[in-house]
Protein backbone atom coordinates (compact mmCIF):
# COMPACT_ATOMS: atom_id res chain seq x y z
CA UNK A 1 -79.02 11.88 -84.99
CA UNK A 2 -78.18 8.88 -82.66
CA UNK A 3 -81.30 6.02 -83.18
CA UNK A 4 -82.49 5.57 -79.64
CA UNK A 5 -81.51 6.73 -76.20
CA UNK A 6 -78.71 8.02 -74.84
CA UNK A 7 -78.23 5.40 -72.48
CA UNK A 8 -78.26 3.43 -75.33
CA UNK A 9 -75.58 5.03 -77.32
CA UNK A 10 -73.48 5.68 -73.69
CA UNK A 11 -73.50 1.95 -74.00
CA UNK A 12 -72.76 1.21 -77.64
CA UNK A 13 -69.53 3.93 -77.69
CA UNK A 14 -68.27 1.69 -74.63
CA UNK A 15 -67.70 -1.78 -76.76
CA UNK A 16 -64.04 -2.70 -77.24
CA UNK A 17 -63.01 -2.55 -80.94
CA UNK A 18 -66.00 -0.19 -82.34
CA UNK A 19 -65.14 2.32 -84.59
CA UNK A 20 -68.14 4.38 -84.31
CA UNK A 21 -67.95 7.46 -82.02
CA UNK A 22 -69.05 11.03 -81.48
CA UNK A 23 -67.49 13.41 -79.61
CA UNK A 24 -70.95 14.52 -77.63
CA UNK A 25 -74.47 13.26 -77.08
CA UNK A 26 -77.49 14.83 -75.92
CA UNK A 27 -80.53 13.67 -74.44
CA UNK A 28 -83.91 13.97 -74.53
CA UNK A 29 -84.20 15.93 -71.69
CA UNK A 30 -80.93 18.07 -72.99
CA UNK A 31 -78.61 16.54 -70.60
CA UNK A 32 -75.01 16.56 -72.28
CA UNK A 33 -72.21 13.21 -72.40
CA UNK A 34 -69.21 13.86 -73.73
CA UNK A 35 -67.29 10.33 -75.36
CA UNK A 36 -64.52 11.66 -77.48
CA UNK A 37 -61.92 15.02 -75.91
CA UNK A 38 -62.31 17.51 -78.62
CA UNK A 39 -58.39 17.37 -79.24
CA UNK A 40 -59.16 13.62 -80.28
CA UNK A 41 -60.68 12.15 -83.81
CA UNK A 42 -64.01 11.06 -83.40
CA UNK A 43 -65.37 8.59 -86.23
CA UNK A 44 -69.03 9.92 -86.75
CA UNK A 45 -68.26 11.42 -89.85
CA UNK A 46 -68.22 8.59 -92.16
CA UNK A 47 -65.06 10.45 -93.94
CA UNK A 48 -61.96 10.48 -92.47
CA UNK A 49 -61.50 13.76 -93.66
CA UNK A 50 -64.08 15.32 -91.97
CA UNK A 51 -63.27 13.25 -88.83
CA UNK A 52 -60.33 14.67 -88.53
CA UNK A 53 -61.80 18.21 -88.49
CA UNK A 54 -64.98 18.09 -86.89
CA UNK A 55 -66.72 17.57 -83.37
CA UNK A 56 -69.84 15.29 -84.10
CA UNK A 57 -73.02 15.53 -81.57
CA UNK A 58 -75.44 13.03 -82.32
CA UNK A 59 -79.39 13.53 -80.53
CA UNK A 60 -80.71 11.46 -78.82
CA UNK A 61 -84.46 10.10 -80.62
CA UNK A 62 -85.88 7.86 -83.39
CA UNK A 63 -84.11 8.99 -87.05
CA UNK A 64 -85.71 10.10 -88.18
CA UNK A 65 -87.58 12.20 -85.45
CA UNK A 66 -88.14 15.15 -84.01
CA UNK A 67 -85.89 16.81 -81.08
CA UNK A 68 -87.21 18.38 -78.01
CA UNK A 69 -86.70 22.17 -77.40
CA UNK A 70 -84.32 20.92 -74.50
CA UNK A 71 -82.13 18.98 -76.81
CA UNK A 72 -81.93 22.52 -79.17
CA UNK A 73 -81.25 25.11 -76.24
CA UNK A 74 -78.34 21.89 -75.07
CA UNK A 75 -76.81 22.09 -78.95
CA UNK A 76 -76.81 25.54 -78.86
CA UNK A 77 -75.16 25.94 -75.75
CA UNK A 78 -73.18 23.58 -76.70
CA UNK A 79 -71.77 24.92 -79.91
CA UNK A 80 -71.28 28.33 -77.78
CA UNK A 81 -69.13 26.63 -75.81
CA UNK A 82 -66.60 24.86 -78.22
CA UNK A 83 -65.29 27.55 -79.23
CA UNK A 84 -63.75 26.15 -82.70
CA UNK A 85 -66.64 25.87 -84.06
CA UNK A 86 -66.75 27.94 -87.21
CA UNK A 87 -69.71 26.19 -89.39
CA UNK A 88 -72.41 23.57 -88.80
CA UNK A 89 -72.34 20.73 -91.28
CA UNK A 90 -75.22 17.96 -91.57
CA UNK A 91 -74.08 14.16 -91.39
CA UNK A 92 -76.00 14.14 -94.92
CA UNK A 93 -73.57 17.39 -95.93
CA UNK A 94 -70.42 15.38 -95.49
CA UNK A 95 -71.14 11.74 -96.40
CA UNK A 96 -73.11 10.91 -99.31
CA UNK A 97 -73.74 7.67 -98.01
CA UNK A 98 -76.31 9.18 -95.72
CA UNK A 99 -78.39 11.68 -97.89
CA UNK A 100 -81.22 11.44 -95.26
CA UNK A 101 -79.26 12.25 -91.83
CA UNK A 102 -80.25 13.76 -89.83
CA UNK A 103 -83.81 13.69 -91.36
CA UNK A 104 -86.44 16.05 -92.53
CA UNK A 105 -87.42 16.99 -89.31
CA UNK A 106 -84.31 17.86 -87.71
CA UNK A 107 -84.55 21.55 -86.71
CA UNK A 108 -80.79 22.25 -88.61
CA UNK A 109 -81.39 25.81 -89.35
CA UNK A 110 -83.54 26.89 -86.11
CA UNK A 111 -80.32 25.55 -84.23
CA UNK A 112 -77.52 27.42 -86.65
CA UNK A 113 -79.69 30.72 -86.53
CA UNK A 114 -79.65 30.54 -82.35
CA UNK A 115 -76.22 29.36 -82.33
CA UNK A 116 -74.78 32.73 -84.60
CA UNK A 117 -77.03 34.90 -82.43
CA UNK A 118 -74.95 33.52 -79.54
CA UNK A 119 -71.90 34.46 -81.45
């Protein structure tokens, strides 16, 4: 879950030298940016391991917060359309460092359930 806007992180992802990235964001509203090609590593992870095998998409809103039914029809769309997308992982699922990411809040399993309907 991005902290803030995604104007916010469209900006941040732009700075020479950062090594923070994610291969999509979504907005509020559910519009869509992509930063990263999926054929490319993406550091959003927090484990280069996972990096390396993963597409990250961060949401746009306060962490932790809630998402707007926009932003969960977008993911899901979203995940319907990369089509190597075999499981959903949480940030918290792959980096101990962040046991609370995405948040209590975070609709995880309302998005995987409309995602493998999808499938």
């Amino acid at each position: 879950m991005m902290q803030g806007s995604l104007a916010g992180c469209d900006s941040w992802f732009q700075h020479p030298g950062i090594e923070l990235s994610a291969h999509y964001g979504i907005g509020r509203k559910g519009e869509i940016h992509q930063y990263v090609l999926n054929t490319m590593v993406a550091y959003h992870a927090g484990s280069r391991e996972w990096n390396q095998k993963s597409i990250g998409i961060e949401f746009a809103g306060l962490y932790p917060g809630k998402i707007t039914e926009a932003q969960i029809e977008s993911g899901v769309w979203l995940l319907g359309k990369i089509n190597t997308v075999r499981e959903l992982r949480r940030h918290s699922d792959v980096n101990p460092a962040k046991p609370q990411c995405p948040g209590p809040d975070f609709p995880f399993d309302e998005i995987e359930y409309r995602w493998r309907r999808t499938r």
